[in-house]
Structure formats: C-alpha cells, structure tokens
Protein backbone atom coordinates (compact mmCIF):
# COMPACT_ATOMS: atom_id res chain seq x y z
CA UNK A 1 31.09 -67.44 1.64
CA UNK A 2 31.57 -69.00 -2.16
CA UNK A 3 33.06 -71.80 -0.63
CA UNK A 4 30.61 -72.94 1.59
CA UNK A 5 27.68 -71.89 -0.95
CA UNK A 6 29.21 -74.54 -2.77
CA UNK A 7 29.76 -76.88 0.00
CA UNK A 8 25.83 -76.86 0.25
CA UNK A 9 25.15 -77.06 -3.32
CA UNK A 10 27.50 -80.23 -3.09
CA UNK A 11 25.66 -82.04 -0.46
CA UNK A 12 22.26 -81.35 -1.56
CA UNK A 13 23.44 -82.54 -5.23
CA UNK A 14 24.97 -85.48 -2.83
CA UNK A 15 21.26 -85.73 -0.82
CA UNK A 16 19.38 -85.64 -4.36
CA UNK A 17 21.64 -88.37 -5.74
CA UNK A 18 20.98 -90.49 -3.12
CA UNK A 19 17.65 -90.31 -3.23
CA UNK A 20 16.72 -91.25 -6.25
CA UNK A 21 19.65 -94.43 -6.34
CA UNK A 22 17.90 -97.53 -5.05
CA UNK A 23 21.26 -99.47 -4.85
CA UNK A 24 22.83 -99.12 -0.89
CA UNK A 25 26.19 -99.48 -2.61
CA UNK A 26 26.76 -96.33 -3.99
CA UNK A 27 24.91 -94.74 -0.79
CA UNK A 28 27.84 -96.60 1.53
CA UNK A 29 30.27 -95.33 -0.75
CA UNK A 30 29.39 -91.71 -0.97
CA UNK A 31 29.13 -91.78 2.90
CA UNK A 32 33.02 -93.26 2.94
CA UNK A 33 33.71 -90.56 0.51
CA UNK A 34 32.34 -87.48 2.73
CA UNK A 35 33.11 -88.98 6.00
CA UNK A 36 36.75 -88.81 5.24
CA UNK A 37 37.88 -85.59 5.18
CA UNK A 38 37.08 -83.92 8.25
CA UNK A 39 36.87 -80.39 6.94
CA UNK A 40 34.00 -81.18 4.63
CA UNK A 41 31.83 -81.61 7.07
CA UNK A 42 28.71 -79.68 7.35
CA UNK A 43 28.74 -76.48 9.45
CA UNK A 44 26.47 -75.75 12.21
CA UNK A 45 23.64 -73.21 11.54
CA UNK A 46 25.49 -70.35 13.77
CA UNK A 47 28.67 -71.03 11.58
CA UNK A 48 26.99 -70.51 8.40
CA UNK A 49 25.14 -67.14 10.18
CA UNK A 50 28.87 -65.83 11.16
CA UNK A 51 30.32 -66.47 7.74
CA UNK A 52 27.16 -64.94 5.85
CA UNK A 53 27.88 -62.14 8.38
CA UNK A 54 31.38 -61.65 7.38
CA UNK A 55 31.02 -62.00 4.14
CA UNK A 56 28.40 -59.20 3.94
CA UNK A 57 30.80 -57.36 5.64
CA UNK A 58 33.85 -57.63 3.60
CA UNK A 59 31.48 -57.07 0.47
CA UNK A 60 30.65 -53.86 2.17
CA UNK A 61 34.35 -52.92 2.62
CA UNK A 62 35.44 -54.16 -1.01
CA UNK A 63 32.66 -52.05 -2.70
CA UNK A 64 32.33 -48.88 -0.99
CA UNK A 65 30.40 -47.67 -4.28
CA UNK A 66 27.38 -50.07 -3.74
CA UNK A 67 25.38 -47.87 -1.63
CA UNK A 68 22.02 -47.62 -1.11
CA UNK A 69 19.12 -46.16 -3.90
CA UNK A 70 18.35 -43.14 -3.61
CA UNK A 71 15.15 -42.57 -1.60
CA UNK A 72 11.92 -42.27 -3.35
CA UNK A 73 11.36 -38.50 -2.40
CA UNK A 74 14.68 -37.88 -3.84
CA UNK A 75 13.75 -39.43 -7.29
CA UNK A 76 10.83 -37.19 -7.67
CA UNK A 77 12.27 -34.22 -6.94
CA UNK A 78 14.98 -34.99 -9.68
CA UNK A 79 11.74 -35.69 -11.98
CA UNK A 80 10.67 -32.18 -10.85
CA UNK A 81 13.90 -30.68 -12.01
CA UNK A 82 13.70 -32.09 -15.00
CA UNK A 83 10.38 -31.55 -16.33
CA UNK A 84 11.01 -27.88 -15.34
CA UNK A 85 14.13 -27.75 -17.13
CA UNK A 86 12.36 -29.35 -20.36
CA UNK A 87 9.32 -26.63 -19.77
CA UNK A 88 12.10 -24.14 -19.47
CA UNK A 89 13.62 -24.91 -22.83
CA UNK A 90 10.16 -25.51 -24.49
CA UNK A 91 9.32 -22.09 -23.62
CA UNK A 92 12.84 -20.67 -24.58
CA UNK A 93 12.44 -22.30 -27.78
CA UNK A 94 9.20 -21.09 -28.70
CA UNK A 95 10.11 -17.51 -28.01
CA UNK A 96 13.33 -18.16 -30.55
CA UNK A 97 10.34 -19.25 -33.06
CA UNK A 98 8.30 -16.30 -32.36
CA UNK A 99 11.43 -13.97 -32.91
CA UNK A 100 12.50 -15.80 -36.25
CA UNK A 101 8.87 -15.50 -37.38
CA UNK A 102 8.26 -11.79 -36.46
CA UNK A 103 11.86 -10.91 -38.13
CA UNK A 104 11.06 -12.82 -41.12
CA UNK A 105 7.61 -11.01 -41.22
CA UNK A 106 9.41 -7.52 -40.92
CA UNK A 107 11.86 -8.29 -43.69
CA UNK A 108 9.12 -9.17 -45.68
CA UNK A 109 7.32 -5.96 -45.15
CA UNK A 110 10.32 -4.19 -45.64
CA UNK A 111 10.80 -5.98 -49.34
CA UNK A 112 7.35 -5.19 -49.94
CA UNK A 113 8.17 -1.43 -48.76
CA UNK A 114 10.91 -0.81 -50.35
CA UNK A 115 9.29 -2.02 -53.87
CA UNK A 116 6.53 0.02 -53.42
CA UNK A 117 9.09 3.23 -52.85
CA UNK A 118 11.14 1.86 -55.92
CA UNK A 119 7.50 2.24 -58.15
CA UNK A 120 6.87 5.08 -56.90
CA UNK A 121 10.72 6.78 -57.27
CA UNK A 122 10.20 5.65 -61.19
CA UNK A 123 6.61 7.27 -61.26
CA UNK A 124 8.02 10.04 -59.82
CA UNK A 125 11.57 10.34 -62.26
CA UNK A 126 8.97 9.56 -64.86
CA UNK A 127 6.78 12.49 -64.28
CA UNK A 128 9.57 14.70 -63.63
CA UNK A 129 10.80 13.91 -67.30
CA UNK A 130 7.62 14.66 -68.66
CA UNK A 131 7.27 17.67 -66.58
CA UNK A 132 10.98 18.64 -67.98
CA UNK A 133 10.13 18.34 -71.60
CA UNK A 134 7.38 20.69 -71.23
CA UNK A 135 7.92 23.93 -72.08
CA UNK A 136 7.53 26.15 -68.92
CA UNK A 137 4.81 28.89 -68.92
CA UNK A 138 5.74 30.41 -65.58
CA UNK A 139 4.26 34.26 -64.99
CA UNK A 140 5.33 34.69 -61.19
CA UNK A 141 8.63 36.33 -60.74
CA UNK A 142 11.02 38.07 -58.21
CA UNK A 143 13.76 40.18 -57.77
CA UNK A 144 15.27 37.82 -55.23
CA UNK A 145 15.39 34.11 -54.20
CA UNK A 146 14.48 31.34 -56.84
CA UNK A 147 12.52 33.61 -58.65
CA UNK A 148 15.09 35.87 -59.06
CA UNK A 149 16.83 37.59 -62.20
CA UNK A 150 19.56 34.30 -62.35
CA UNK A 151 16.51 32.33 -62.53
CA UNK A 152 14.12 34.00 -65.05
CA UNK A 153 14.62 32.32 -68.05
CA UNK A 154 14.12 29.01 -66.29
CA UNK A 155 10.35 29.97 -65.57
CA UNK A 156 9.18 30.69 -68.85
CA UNK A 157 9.86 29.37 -72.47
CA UNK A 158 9.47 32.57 -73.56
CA UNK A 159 12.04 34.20 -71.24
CA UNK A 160 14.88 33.25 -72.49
CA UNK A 161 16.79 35.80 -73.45
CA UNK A 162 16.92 36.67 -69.67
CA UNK A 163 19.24 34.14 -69.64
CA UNK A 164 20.84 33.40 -73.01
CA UNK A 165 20.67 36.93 -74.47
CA UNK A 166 23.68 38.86 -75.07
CA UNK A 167 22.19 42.97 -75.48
CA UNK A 168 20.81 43.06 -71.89
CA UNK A 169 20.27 46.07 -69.67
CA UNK A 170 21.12 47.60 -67.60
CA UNK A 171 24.42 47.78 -67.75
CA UNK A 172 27.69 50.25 -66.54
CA UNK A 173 27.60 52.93 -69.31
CA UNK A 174 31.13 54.10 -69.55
CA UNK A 175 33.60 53.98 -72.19
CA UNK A 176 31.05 56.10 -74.38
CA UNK A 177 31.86 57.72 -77.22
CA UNK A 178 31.44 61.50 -77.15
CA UNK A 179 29.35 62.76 -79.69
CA UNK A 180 26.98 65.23 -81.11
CA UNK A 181 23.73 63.41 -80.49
CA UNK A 182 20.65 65.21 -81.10
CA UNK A 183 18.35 66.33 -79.49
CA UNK A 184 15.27 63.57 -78.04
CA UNK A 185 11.97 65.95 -79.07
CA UNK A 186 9.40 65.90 -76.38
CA UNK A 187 5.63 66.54 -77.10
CA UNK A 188 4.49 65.86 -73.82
CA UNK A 189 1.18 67.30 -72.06
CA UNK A 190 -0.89 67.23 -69.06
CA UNK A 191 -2.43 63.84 -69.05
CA UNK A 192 -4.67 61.83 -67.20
CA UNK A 193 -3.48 58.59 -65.61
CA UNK A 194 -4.18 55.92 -63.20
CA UNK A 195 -1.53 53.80 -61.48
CA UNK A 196 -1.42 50.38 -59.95
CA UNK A 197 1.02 48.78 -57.35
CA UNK A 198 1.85 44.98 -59.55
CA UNK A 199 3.78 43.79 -57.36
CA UNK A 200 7.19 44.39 -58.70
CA UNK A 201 6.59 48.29 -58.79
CA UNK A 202 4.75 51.47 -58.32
CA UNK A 203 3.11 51.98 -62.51
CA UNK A 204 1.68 54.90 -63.74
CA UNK A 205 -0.43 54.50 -66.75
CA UNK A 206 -0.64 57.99 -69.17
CA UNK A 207 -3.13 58.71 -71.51
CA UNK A 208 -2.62 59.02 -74.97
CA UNK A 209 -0.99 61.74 -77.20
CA UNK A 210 2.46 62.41 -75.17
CA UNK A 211 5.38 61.30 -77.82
CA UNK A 212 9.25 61.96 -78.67
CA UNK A 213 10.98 61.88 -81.23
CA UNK A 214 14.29 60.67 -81.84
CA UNK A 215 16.78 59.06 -84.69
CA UNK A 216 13.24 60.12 -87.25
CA UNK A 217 11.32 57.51 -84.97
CA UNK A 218 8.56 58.91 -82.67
CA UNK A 219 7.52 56.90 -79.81
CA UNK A 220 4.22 57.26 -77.98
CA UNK A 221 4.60 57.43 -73.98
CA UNK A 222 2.53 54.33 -72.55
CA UNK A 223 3.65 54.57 -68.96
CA UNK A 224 6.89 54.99 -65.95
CA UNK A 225 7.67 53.54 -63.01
CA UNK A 226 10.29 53.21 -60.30
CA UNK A 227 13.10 51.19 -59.32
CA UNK A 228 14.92 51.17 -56.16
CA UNK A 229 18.08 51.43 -56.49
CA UNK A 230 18.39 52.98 -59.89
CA UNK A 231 19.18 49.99 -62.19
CA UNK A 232 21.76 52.18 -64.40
CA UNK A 233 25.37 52.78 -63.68
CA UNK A 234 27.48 55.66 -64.67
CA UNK A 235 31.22 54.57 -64.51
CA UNK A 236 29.98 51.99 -62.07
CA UNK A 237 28.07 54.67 -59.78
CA UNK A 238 24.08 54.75 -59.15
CA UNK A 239 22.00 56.67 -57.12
CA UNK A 240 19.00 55.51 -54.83
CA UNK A 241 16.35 55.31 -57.32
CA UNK A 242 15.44 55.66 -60.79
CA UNK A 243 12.44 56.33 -63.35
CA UNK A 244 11.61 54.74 -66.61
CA UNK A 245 9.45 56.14 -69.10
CA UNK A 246 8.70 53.63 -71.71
CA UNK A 247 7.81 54.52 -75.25
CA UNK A 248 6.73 52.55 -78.15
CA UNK A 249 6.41 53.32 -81.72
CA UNK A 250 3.79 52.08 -84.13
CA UNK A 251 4.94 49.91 -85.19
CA UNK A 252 6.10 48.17 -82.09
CA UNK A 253 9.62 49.44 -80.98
CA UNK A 254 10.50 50.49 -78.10
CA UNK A 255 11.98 53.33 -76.97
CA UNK A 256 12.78 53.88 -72.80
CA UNK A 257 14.08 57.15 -71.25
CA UNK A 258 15.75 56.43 -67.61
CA UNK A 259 15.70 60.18 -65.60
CA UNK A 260 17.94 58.53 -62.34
CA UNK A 261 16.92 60.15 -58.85
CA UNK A 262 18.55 61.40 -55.85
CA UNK A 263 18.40 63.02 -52.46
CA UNK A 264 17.27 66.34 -52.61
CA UNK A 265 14.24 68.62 -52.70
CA UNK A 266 10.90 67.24 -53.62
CA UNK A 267 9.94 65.67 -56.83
CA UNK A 268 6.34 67.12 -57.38
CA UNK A 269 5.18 64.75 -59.77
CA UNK A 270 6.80 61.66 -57.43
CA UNK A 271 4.44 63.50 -54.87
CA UNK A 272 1.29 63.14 -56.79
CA UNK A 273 1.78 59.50 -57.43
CA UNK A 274 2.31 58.95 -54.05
CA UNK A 275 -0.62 60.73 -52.50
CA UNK A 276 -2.89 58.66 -54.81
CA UNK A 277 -1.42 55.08 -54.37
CA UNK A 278 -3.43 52.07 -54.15
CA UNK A 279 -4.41 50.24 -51.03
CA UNK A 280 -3.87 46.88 -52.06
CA UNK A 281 -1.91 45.35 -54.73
CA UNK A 282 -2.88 44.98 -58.38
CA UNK A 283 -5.69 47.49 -57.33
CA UNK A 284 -6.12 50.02 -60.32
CA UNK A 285 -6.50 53.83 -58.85
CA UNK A 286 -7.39 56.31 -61.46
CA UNK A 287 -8.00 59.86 -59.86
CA UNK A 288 -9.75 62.16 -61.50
CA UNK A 289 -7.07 64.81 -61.86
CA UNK A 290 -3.84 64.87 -64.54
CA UNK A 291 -0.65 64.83 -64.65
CA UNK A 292 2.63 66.52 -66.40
CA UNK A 293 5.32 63.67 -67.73
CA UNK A 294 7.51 66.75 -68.69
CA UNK A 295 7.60 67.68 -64.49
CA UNK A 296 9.86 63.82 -64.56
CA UNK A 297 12.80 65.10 -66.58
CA UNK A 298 15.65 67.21 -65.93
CA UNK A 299 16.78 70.89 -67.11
CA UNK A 300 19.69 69.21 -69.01
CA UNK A 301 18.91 66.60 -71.45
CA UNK A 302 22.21 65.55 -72.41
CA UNK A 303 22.05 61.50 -72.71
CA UNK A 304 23.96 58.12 -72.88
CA UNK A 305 22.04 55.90 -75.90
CA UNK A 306 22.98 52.29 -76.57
CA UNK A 307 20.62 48.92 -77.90
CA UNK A 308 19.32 47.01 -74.86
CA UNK A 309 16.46 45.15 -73.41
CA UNK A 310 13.47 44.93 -70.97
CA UNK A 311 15.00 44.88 -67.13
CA UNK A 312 12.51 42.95 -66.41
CA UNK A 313 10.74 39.89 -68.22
CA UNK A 314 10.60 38.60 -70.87
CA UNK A 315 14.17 40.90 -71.36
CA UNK A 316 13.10 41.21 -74.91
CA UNK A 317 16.21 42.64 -76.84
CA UNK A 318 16.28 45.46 -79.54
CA UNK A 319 14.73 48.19 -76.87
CA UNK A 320 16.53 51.99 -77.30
CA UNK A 321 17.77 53.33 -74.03
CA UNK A 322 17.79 56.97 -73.48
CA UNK A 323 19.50 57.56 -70.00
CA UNK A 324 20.11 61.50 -68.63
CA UNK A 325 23.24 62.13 -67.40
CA UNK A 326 21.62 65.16 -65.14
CA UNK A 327 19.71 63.13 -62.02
CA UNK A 328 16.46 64.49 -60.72
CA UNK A 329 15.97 64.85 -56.87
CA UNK A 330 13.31 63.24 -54.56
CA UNK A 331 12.88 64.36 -50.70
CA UNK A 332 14.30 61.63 -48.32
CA UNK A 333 10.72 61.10 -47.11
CA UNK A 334 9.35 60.44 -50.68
CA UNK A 335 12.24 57.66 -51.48
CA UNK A 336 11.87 56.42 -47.84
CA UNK A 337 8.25 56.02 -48.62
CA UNK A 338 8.82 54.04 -51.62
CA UNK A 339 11.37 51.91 -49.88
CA UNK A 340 8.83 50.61 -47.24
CA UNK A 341 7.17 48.90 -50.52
CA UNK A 342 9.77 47.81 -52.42
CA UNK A 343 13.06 47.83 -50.62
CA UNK A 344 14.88 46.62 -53.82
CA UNK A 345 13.53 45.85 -57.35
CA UNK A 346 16.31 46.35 -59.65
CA UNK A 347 17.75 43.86 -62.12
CA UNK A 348 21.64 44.06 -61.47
CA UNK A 349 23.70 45.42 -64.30
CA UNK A 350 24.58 42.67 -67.24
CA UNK A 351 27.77 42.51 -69.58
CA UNK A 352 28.13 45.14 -72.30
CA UNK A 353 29.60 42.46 -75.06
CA UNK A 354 31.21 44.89 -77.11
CA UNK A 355 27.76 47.00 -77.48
CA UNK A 356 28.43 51.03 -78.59
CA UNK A 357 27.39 53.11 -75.99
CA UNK A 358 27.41 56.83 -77.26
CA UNK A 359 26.91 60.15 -75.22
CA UNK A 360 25.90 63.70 -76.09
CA UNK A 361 28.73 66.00 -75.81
C-alpha cells in the first residue's frame, strides 16, 4: 500500500511537472522514462481498491491493539464513576476535618478544665493551710467514731492533754500500795436537784451544802453521773456501770469519788433519777422533791486514791480520784434501762506512767 501511495505521488509530481514545462523535450523524455519499465505502470482503479483492501486488512492483523473508541455512553458512565468517587472522597475528607476540629476543640476544653481544677486544688490546699494553722475550737464530741477519745485533742486547742497528757484516767488500779489511808468525811444531806440527759450521760445536778473532806481539803459536791461500763479497773476487772460524784474545792480542785455498780438488788437513789428523766435531750428536769447523795455509796468505804484527770474533755490533769473498792448494786432492769440510752460512754483505761496508786488497808 506504501508503495503504490508513492507510485501516485510520483506520477502526479510527474503530471505537475509537465504541466507547467512548455518545452515538448523533456515531456518526450519523461514519457520514454515511464514507458519503460512495465511494472510502473499505473494500476487500474479495482487494483488500487484490492490493495487498499488488503492493506487495511493486514493493518488490522499487525495491530490487534488499535480497536475501536469506546462508545460515547461508555465515556459518560466512566465520568459518572468518577465524579462520584471525587464526591466520595470530598465528603470523606470533610468528615476527617470535622473529627480533627471537634478533637482539637475537646482537648482544648480539657486544658481549660483541667486549669480551672489546678486553681481550684491550690485554693483549696490554700484554705486547708489556713484552716490548719487555726487553732481548733471544736465542742462536739463522742465516745466512738472520729469524735472519739483517740481523737479528742484534735478537736479542740484546749484539749490537749486528752492526747498529750501523761496523768490520765481511768486507768487499771493495781499494784497499790497498802496503807492506812484515812478516812474521806462525808457531810452529805437531803438535797434538791434537777438532772439533764447532755448527750454523753444521764447528770444530776445537787444543791449546795453536801461536802467531804479529805487530805485537810474539803470539797463541795456539784453533781454525779453514770457511765456504762464502769470506766475503772480493778486488777484489770470492771463491772457494768459506774457513778461519779464530782467535788470541787474553793479554790478550784477537784476532787471525784467513783462508787462502781453491779447486778443486784435495786439502787433506790438510781430509781429516783430514773423515774424523773427528761424527755428530750439537753432538757433540764428539776422535780420538786430531794434527794440523799449518801443513799450512792457503799457500807464499806475502803478506797484506791491516785492523781488523775477528767474522763472526759478537756481531760484536765491534777483531779483526786477516790474509787471504793466495795461496788454498789443496781436491778438488771435499772442498768438495762440506762443501756437503751447510752449503750457505752466510757473513756477506755490510759497508761499509769509510773503514777502511785495507794489503797486503804
């Protein structure tokens, strides 16, 4: 097919030549010239049909990859594809964007957060350090919990010797030294009274003009209560309750006598408290009848004696414990009655740290 392509560019370069050269000379000789080689002659039309034909053909047969394009349809639903795909990854990427933004947002907030929490942590330690070098003024205490006796002298400035001190009561009297001691004078008469529930115990209130004397030192009687168990050991053994009578002496000692109680027949002065008892705590009864502070001690009035404190705060030290060795009795009812109020309100025993603890004979 190249070959006779250029056998026809040939003879129409020949024609043009020809045409356009006047002299009959050179259009004699270029006709010897093509008129002698038979082969160059020019093909018939159907010739040049058949050789376009097979020439088409073996271009088809040589390049198997030249195919036809792709039909229109086919383009656009490539164009389709694509434009989804893009919309697909525009959408994709703008959720990515969102997420980065909202994560940066958060950790942002959480900065801001967690300074705000820092400020207020150093408010807070700041306070607490003020707070801590303030002395405490606490008045609310317990026998048990935080409140409790390990914790009193962390309430209250003033109570530490609850703490710190080292002649607390009560404490295990044994060990004592046997000796003549003499005789605690009582000048104790019928009295009125009035008694209150506090909160930590049932107190009974005397009136004035009950005193004993002991060591040349008389103490005035200012009022008893009860403890349950009896706060008082005797060679490490109590009994179920106990009753203080504290004493003071002009000029301000104090003096307190502890008669300890136990299952038996009735206790008619217990009984008399009892049948007049307040309703409600802190509520100040004060019947109009009197009572006998010599019906709370015992026949025998032999006594352990040592230096002690307050079993209760603000524990103050120097206080002159007087405790019978003879118990009193109480009917199961009456100590079952005071049990329903205060199940236990006794301070347990401290360390004796050396202290002298004498005992009558």
């Amino acid at each position: 097919m190249r070959n006779l392509i250029a056998l026809i560019a040939c003879s129409c370069v020949v024609l043009s030549a020809s045409a356009n050269d006047p002299a009959p000379a050179a259009a004699a000789k270029l006709a010897a010239s093509v008129s002698k080689p038979a082969s160059l002659s020019l093909p018939s039309k159907e010739a040049m049909a058949k050789e376009a034909a097979k020439e088409s053909a073996s271009i088809k047969k040589e390049s198997p990859a030249r195919k036809a394009a792709p039909a229109p349809v086919e383009d656009d639903k490539e164009q389709e594809a694509e434009v989804a795909l893009s919309a697909k990854i525009a959408e994709r990427l703008a959720e990515l964007r969102e997420r980065q933004q909202a994560r940066a947002t958060a950790a942002v907030r959480a900065k801001k957060a967690a300074e705000a929490k820092r400020r207020e942590e150093e408010k807070a330690a700041a306070a607490a350090a003020i707070l801590a070098a303030t002395p405490k003024r606490g008045t609310v205490w317990s026998y048990e919990g935080e409140l409790g006796p390990a914790n009193w002298s962390k309430i209250n400035v003033d109570w530490a010797k609850c703490g710190m001190g080292n002649r607390q009561s009560p404490i295990d009297l044994r060990d004592g030294i046997k000796v003549n001691l003499e005789q605690i004078g009582f000048d104790y008469h019928p009295s009125s009274f009035n008694e209150v529930n506090n909160g930590h115990t049932i107190q009974v209130t005397v009136g004035g003009g009950n005193f004993i004397t002991v060591g040349n030192q008389t103490y005035e009687l200012q009022q008893f209560h009860f403890h349950r168990p009896s706060e008082e050991r005797i060679n490490g053994k109590g009994t179920e309750m106990v009753m203080h009578l504290v004493h003071k002496s002009y000029d301000g000692k104090i003096a307190i006598i502890a008669v300890l109680l136990e299952r038996g027949q009735p206790h008619s002065l217990m009984q008399t408290i009892w049948d007049n008892l307040p309703l409600e705590k802190n509520e100040v009864v004060a019947p109009s009848i009197v009572i006998d502070p010599m019906d709370a001690l015992p026949e025998k009035r032999e006594y352990f004696t040592y230096m002690g404190s307050l079993t209760e705060p603000p524990c103050t030290e120097g206080v002159l414990w007087l405790v019978f060795k003879q118990p009193r009795q109480a009917s199961p009812a009456q100590m079952a009655l005071f049990s329903r109020l205060y199940p236990l309100n006794a301070r347990p025993v401290q360390p004796t740290s050396g202290r002298m603890i004498k005992e009558s004979n």
